[in-house]
N, C-alpha and C. Protein backbone atom coordinates (compact mmCIF):
# COMPACT_ATOMS: atom_id res chain seq x y z
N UNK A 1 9.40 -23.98 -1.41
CA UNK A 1 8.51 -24.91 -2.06
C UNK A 1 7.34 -24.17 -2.70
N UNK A 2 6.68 -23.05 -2.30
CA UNK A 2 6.02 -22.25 -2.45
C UNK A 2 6.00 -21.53 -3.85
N UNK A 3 7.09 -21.33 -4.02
CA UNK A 3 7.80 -20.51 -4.91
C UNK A 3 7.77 -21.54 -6.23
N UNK A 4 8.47 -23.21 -6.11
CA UNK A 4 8.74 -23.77 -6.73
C UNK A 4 7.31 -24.16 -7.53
N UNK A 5 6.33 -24.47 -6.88
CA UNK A 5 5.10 -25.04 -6.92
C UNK A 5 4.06 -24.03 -7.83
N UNK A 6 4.29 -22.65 -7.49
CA UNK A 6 3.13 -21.53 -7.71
C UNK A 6 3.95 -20.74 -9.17
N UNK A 7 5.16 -20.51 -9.42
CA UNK A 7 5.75 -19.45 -10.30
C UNK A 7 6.98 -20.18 -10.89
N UNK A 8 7.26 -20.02 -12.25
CA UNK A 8 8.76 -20.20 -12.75
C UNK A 8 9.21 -19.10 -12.88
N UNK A 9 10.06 -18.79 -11.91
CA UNK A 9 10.62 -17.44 -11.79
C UNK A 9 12.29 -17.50 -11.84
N UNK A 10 12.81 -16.63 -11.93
CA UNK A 10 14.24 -17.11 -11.87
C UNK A 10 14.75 -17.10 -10.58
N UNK A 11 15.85 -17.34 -9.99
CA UNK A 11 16.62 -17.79 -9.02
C UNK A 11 16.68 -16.14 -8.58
N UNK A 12 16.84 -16.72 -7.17
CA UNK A 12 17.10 -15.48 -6.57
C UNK A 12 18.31 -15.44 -6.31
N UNK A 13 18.76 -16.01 -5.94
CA UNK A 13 20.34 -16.14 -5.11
C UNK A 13 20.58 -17.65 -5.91
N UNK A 14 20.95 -17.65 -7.00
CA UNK A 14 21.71 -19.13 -7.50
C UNK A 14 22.73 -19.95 -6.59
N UNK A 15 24.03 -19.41 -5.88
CA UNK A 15 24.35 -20.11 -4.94
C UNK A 15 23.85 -20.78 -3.82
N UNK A 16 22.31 -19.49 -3.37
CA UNK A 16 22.35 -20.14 -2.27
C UNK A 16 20.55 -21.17 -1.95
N UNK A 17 20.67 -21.30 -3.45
CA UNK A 17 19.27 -21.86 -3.65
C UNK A 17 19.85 -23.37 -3.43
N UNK A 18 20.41 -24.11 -3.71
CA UNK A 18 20.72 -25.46 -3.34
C UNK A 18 20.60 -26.07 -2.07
N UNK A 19 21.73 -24.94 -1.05
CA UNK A 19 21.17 -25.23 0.38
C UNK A 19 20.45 -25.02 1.08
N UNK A 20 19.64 -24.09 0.49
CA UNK A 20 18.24 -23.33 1.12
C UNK A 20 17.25 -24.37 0.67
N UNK A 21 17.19 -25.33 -0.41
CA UNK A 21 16.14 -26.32 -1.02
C UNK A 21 16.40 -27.68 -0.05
N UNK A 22 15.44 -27.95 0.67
CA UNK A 22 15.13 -29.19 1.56
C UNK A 22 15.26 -30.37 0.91
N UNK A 23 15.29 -30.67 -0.94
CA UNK A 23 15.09 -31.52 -1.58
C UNK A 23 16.76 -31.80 -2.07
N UNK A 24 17.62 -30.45 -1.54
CA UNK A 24 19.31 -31.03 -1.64
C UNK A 24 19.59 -31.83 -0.20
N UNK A 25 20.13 -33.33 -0.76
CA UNK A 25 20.86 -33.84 0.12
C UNK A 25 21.85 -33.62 1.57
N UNK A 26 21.69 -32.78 2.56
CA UNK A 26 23.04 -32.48 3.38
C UNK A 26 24.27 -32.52 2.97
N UNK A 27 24.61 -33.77 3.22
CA UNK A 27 26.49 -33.66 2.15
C UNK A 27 26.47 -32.74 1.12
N UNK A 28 25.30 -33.03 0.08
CA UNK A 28 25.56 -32.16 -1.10
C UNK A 28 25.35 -30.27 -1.10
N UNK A 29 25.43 -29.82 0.02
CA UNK A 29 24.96 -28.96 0.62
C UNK A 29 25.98 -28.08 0.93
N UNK A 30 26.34 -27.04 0.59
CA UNK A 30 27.55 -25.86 1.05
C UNK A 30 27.24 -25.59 2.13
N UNK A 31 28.50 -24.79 2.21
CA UNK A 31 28.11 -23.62 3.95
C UNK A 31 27.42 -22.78 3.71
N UNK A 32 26.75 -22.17 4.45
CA UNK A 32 25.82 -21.26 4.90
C UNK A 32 26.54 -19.96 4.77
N UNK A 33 26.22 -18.67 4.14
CA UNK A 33 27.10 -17.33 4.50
C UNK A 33 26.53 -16.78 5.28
N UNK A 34 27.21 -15.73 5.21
CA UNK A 34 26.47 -14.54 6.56
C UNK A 34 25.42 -14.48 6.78
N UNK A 35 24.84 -14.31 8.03
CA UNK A 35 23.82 -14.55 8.61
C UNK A 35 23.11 -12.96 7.86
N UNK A 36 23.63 -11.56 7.20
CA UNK A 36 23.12 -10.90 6.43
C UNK A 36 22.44 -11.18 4.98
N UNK A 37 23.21 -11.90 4.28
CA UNK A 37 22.55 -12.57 3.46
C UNK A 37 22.08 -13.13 3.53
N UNK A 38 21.43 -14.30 4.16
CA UNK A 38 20.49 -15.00 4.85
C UNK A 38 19.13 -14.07 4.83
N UNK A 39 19.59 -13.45 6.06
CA UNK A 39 17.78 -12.51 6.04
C UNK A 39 17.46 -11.91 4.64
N UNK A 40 18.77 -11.44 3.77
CA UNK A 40 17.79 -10.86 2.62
C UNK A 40 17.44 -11.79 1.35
N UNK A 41 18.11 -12.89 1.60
CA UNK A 41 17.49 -13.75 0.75
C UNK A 41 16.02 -14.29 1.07
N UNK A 42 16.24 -14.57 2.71
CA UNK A 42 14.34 -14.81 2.92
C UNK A 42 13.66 -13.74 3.04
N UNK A 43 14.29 -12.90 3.46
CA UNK A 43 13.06 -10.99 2.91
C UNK A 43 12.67 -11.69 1.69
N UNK A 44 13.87 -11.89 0.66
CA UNK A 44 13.10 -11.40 -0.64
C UNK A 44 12.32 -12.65 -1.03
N UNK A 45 12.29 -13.93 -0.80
CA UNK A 45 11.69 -14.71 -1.11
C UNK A 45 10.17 -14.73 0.00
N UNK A 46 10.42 -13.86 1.17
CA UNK A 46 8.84 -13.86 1.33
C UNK A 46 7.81 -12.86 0.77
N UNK A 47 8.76 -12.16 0.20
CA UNK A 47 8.26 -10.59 -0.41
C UNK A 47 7.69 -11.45 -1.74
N UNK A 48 8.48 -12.33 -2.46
CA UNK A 48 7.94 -12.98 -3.60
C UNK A 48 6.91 -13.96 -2.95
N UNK A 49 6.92 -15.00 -2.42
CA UNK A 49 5.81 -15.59 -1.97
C UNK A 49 4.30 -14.38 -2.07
N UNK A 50 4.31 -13.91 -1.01
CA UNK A 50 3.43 -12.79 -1.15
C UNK A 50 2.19 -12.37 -1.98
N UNK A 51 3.75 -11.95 -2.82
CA UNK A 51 3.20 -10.80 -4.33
C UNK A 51 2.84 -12.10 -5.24
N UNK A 52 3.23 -13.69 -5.26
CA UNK A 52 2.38 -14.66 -6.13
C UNK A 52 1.27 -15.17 -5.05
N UNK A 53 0.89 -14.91 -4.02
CA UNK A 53 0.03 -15.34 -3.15
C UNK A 53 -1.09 -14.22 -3.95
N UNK A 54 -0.75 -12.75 -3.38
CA UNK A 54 -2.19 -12.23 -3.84
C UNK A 54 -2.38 -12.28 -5.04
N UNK A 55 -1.31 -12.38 -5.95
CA UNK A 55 -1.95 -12.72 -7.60
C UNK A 55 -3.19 -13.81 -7.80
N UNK A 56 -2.50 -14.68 -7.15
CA UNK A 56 -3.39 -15.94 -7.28
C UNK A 56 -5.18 -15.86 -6.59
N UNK A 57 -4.69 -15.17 -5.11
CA UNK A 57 -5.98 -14.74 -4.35
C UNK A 57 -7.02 -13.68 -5.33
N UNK A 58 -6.55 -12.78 -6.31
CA UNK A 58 -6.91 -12.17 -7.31
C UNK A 58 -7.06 -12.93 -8.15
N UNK A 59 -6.85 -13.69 -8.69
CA UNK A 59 -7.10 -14.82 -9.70
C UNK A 59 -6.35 -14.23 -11.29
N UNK A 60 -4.86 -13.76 -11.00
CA UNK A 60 -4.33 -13.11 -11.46
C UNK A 60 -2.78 -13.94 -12.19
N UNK A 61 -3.62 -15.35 -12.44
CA UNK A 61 -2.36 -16.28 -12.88
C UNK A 61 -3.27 -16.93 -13.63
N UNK A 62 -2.65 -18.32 -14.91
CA UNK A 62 -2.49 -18.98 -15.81
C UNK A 62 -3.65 -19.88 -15.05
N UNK A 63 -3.61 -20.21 -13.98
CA UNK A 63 -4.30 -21.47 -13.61
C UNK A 63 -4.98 -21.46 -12.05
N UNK A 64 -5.99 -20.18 -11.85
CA UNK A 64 -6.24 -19.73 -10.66
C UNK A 64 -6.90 -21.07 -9.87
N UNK A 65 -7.84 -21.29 -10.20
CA UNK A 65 -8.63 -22.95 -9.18
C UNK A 65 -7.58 -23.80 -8.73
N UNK A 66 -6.52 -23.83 -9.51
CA UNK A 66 -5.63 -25.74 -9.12
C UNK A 66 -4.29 -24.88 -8.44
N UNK A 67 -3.84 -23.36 -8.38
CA UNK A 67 -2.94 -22.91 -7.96
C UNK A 67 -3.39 -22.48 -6.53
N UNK A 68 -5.06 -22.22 -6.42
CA UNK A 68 -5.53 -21.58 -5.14
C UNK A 68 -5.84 -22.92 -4.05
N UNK A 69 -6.04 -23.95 -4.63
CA UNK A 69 -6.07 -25.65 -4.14
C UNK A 69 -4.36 -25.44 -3.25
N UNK A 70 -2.97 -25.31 -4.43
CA UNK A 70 -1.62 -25.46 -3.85
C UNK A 70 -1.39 -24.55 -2.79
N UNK A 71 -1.81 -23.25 -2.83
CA UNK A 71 -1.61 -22.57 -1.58
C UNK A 71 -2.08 -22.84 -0.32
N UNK A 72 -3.65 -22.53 -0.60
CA UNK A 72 -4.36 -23.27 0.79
C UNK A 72 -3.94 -24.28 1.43
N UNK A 73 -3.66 -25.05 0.47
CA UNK A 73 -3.06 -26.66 1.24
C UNK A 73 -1.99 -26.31 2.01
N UNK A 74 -0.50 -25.40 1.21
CA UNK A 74 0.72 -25.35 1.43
C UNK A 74 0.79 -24.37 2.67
N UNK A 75 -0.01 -23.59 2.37
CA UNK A 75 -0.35 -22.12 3.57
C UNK A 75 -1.24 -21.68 4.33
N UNK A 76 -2.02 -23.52 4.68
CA UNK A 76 -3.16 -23.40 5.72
C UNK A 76 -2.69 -22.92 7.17
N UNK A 77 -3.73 -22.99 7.84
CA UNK A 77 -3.41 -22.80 9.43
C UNK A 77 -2.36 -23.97 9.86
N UNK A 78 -2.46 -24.88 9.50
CA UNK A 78 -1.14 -26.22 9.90
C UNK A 78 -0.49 -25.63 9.57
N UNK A 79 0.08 -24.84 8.76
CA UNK A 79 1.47 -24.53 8.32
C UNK A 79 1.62 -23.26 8.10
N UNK A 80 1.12 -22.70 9.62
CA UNK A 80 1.44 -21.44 10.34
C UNK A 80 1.84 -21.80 11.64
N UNK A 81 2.92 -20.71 12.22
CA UNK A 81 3.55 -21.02 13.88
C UNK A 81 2.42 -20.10 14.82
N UNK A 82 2.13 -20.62 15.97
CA UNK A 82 1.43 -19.66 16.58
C UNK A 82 2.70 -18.80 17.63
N UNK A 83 2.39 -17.50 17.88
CA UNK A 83 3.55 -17.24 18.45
C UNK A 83 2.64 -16.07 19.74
N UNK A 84 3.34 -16.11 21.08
CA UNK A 84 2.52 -15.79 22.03
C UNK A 84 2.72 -14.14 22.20
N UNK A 85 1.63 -13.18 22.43
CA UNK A 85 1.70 -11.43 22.29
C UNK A 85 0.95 -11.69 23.92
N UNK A 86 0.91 -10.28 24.19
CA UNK A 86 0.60 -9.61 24.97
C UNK A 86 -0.94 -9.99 25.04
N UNK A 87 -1.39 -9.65 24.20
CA UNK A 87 -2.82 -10.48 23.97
C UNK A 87 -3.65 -11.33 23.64
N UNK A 88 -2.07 -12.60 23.89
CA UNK A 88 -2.71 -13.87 23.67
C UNK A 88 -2.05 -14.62 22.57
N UNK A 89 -2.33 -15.39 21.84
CA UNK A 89 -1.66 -16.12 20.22
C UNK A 89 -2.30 -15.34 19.42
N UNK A 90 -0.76 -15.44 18.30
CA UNK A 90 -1.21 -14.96 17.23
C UNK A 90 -0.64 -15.68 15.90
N UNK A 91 -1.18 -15.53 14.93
CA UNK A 91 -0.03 -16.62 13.75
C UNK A 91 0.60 -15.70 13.06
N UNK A 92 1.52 -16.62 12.42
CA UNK A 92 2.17 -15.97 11.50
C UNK A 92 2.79 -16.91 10.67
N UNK A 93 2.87 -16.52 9.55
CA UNK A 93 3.18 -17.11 8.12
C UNK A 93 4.69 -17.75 8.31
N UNK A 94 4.87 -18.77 7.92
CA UNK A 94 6.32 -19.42 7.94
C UNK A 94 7.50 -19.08 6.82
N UNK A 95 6.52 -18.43 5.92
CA UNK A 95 7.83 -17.82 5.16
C UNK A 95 7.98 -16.14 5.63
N UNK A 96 7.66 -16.03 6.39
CA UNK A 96 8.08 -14.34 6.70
C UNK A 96 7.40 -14.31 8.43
N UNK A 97 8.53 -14.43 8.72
CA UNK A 97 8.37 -14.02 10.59
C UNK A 97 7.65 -13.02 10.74
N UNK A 98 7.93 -11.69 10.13
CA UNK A 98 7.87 -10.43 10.69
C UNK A 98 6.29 -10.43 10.18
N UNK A 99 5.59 -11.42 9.51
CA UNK A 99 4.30 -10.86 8.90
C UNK A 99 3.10 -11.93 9.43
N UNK A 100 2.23 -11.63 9.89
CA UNK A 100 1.08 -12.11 10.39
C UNK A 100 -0.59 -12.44 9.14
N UNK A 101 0.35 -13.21 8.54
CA UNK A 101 -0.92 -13.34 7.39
C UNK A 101 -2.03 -14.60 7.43
């Protein structure tokens, strides 16, 4: 949604953008492939999230005020997981597990 909302970019994976989009129906929805392609399709779509996140945080797009409004909203603390460490909670970003932003 992130992606859809902030950049017209092209498709990353054309097949597997339909069932990966929350706004396709179930029925209308293929199978799922390998659980390898999977992770590198969301690598690369959090790697893109990202790299249009700090553009925007730079004010490095077409429409910085009403695009920095869509993120905040889309990528506030509500819509981060807290996840439990050694030293307590910590968050992390819902489009990329491995990253604590």
């Amino acid at each position: 949604m992130v992606r859809n909302l902030t950049a017209a970019e092209p498709l990353i994976d054309p097949p597997l953008e339909a069932p990966m989009d929350s706004a396709t129906p179930e029925p209308a929805r293929s199978d799922l492939p390998d659980l390898s392609r999977l992770r590198s399709y969301r690598q690369t779509v959090a790697e893109r999230v990202h790299l249009r996140t700090s553009n925007i945080a730079s004010g490095d797009v077409g429409a910085p005020a009403q695009l920095a409004v869509a993120v905040t909203t889309l990528l506030s603390p509500s819509s981060t997981t807290s996840t439990s460490t050694a030293n307590g909670s910590a968050r992390r970003c819902r489009c990329c597990p491995t990253r604590h932003c």
